[in-house]
PDB file of N, CA and C in Angstrom:
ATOM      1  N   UNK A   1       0.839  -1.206   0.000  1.00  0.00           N
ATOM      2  CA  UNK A   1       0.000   0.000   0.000  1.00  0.00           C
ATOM      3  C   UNK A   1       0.873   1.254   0.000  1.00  0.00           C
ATOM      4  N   UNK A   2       1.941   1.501   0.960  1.00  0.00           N
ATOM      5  CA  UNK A   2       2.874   2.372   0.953  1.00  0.00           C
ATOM      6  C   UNK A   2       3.726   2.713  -0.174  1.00  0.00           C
ATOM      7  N   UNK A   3       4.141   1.464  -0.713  1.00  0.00           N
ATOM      8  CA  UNK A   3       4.786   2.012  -2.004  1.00  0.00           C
ATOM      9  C   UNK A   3       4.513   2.385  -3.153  1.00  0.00           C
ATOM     10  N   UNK A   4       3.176   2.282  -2.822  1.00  0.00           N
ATOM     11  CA  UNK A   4       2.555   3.040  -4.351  1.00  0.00           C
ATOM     12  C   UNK A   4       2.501   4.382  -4.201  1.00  0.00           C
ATOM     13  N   UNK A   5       2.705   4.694  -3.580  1.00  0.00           N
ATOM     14  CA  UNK A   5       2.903   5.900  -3.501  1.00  0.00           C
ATOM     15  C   UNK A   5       4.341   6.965  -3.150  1.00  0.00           C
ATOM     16  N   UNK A   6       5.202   5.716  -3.307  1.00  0.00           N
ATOM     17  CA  UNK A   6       6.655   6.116  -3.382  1.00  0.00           C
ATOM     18  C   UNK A   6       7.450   5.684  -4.555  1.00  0.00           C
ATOM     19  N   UNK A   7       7.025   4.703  -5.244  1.00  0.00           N
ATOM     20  CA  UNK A   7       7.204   4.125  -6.156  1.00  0.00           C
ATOM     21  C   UNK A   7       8.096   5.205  -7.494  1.00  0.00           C
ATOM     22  N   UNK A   8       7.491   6.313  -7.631  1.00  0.00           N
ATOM     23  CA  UNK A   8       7.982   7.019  -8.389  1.00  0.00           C
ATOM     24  C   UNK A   8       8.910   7.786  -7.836  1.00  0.00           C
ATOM     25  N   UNK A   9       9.264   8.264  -6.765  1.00  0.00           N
ATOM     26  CA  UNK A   9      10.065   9.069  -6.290  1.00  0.00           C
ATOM     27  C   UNK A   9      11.845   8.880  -6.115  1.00  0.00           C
ATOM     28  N   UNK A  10      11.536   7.425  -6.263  1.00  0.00           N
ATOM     29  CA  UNK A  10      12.957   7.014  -6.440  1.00  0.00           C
ATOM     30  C   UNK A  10      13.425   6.350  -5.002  1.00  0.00           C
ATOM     31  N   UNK A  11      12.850   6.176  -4.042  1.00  0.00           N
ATOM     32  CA  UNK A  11      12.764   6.122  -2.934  1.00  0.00           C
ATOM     33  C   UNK A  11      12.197   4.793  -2.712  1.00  0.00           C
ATOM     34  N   UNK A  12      11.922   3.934  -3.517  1.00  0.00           N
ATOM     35  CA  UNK A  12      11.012   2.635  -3.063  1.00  0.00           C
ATOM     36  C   UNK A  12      11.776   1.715  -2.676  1.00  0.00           C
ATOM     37  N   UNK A  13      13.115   1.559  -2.151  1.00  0.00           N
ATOM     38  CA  UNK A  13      13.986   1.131  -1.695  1.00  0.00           C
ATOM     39  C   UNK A  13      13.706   0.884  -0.489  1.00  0.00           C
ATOM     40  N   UNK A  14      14.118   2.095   0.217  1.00  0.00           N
ATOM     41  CA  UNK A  14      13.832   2.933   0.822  1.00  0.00           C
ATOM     42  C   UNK A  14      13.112   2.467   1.853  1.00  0.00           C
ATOM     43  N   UNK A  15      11.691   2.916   1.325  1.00  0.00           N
ATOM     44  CA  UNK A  15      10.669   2.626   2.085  1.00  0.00           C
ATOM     45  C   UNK A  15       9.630   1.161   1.676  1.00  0.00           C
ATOM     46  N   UNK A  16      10.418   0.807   1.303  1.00  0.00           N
ATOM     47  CA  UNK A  16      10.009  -0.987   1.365  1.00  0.00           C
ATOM     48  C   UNK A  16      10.578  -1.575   2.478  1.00  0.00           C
ATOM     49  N   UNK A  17      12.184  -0.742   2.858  1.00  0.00           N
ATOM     50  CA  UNK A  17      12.838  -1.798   3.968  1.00  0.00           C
ATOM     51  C   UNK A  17      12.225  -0.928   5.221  1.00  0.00           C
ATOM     52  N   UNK A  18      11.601   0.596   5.240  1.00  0.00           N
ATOM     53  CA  UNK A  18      10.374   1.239   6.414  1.00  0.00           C
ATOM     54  C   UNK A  18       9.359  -0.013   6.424  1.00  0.00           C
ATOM     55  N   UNK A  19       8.920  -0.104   5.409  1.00  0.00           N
ATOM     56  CA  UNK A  19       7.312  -0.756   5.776  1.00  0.00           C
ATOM     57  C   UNK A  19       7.567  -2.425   6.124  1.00  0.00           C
ATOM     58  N   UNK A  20       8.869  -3.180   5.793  1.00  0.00           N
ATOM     59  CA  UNK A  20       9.016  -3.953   6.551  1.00  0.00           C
ATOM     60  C   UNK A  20       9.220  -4.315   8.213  1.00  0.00           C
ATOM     61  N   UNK A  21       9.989  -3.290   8.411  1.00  0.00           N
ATOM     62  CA  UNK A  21      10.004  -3.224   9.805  1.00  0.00           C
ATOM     63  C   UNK A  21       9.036  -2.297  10.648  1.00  0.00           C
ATOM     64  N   UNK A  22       8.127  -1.531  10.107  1.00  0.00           N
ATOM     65  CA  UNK A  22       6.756  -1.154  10.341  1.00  0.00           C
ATOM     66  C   UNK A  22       5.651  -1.313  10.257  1.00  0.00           C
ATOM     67  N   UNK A  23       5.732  -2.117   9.233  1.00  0.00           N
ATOM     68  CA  UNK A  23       4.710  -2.767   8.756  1.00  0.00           C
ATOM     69  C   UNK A  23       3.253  -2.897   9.681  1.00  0.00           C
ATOM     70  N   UNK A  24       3.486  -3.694  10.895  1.00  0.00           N
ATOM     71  CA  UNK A  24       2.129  -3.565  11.617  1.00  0.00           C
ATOM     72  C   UNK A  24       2.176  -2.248  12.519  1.00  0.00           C
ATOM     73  N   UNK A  25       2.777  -1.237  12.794  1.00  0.00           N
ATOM     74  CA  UNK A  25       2.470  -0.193  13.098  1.00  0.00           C
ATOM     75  C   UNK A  25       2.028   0.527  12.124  1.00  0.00           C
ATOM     76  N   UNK A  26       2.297   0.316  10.670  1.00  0.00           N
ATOM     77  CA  UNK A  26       1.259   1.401   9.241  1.00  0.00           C
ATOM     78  C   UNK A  26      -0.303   0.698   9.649  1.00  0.00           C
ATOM     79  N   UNK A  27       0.024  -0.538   9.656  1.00  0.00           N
ATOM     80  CA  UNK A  27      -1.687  -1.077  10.051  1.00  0.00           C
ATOM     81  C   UNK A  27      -2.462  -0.332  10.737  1.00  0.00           C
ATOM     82  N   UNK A  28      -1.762  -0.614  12.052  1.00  0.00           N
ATOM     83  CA  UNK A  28      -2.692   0.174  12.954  1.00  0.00           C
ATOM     84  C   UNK A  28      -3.204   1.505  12.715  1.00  0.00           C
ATOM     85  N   UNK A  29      -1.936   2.274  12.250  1.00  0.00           N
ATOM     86  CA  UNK A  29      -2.349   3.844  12.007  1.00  0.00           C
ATOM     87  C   UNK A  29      -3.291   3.524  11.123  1.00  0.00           C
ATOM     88  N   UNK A  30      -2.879   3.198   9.891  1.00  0.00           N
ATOM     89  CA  UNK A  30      -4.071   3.116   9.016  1.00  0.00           C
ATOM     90  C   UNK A  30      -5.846   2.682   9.048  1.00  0.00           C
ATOM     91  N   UNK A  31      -5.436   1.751  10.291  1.00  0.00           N
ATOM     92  CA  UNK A  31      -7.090   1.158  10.725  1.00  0.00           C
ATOM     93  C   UNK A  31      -7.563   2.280  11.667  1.00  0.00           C
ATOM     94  N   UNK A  32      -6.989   3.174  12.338  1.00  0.00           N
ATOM     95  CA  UNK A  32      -7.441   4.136  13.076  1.00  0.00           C
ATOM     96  C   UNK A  32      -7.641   5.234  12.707  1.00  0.00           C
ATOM     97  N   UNK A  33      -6.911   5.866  11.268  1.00  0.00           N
ATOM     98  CA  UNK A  33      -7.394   6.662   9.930  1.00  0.00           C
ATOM     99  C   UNK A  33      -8.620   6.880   9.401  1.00  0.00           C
ATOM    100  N   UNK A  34      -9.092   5.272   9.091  1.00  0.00           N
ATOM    101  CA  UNK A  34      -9.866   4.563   8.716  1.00  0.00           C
ATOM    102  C   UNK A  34     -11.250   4.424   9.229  1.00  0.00           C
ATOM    103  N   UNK A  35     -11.286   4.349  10.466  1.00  0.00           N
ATOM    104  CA  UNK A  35     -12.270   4.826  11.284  1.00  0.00           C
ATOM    105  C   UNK A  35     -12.934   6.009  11.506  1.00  0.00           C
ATOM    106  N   UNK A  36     -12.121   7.205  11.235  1.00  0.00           N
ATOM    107  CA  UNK A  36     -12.364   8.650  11.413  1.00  0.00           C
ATOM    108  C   UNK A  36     -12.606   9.178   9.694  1.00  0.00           C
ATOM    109  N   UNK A  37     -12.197   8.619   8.861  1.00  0.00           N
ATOM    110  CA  UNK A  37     -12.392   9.798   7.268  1.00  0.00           C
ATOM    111  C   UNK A  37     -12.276   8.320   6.701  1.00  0.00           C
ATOM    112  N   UNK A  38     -12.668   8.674   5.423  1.00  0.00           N
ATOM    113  CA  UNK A  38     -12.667   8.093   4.358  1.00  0.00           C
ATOM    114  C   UNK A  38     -11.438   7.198   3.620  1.00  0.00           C
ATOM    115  N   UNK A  39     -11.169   6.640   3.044  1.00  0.00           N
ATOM    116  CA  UNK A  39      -9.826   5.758   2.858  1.00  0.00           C
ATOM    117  C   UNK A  39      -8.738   6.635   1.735  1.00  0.00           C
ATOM    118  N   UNK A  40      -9.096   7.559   1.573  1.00  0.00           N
ATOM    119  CA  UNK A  40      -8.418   8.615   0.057  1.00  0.00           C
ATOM    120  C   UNK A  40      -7.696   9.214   1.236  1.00  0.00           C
ATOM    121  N   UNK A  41      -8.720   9.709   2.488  1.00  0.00           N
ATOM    122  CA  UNK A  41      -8.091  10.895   3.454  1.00  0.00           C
ATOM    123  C   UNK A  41      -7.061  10.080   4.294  1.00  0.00           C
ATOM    124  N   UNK A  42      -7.534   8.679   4.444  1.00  0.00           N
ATOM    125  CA  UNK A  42      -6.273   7.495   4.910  1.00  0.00           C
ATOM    126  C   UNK A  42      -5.309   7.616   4.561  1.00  0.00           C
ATOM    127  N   UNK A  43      -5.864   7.790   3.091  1.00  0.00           N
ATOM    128  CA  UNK A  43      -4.125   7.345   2.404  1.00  0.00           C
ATOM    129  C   UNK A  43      -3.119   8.892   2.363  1.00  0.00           C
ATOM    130  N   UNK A  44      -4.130   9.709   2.361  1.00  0.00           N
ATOM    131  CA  UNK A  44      -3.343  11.245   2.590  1.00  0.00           C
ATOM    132  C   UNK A  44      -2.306  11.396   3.985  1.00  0.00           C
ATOM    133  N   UNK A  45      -2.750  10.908   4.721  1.00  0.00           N
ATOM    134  CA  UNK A  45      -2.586  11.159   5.903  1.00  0.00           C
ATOM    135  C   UNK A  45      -1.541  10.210   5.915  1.00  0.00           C
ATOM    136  N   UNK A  46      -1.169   8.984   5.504  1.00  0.00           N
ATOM    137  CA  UNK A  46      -0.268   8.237   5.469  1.00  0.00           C
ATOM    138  C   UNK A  46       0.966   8.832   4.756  1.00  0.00           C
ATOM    139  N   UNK A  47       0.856   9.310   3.521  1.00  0.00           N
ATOM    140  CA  UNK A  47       1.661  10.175   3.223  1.00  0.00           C
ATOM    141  C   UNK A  47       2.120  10.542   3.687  1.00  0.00           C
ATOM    142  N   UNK A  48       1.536  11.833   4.567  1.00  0.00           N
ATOM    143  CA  UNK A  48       2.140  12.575   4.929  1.00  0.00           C
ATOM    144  C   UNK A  48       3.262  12.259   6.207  1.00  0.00           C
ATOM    145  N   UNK A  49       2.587  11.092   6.355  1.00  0.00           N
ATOM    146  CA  UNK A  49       3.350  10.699   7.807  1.00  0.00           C
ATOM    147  C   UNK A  49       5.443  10.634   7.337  1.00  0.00           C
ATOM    148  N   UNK A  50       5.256  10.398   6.078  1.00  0.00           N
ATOM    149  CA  UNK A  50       6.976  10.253   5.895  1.00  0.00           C
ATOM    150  C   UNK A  50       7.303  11.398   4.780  1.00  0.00           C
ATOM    151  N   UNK A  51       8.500  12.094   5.398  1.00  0.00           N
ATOM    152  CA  UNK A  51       8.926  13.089   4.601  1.00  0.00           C
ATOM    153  C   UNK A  51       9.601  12.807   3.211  1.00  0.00           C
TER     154      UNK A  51
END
């Protein structure tokens, strides 16, 4: 889910070896996102979470 949206940046390296070792902490954030807005505003918000 994360790297689609890094995918182009050149960075999917990167943050493939983040979302491995984060992996169930993106979950959670994301299921608690998820609960409050819509899944577009999920995925915004996920974004934004990494610079």
């Amino acid at each position: 889910m994360v790297l689609e949206f890094y995918t182009s940046t050149g960075q999917d390296e990167l943050v493939f070896n983040v979302t491995n070792d984060v992996s169930g902490q993106l979950q959670v954030l994301h299921d608690g996102l998820s609960t409050q807005s819509s899944d577009d505003s999920a995925c915004d918000a996920m974004k934004t979470s990494f610079p």
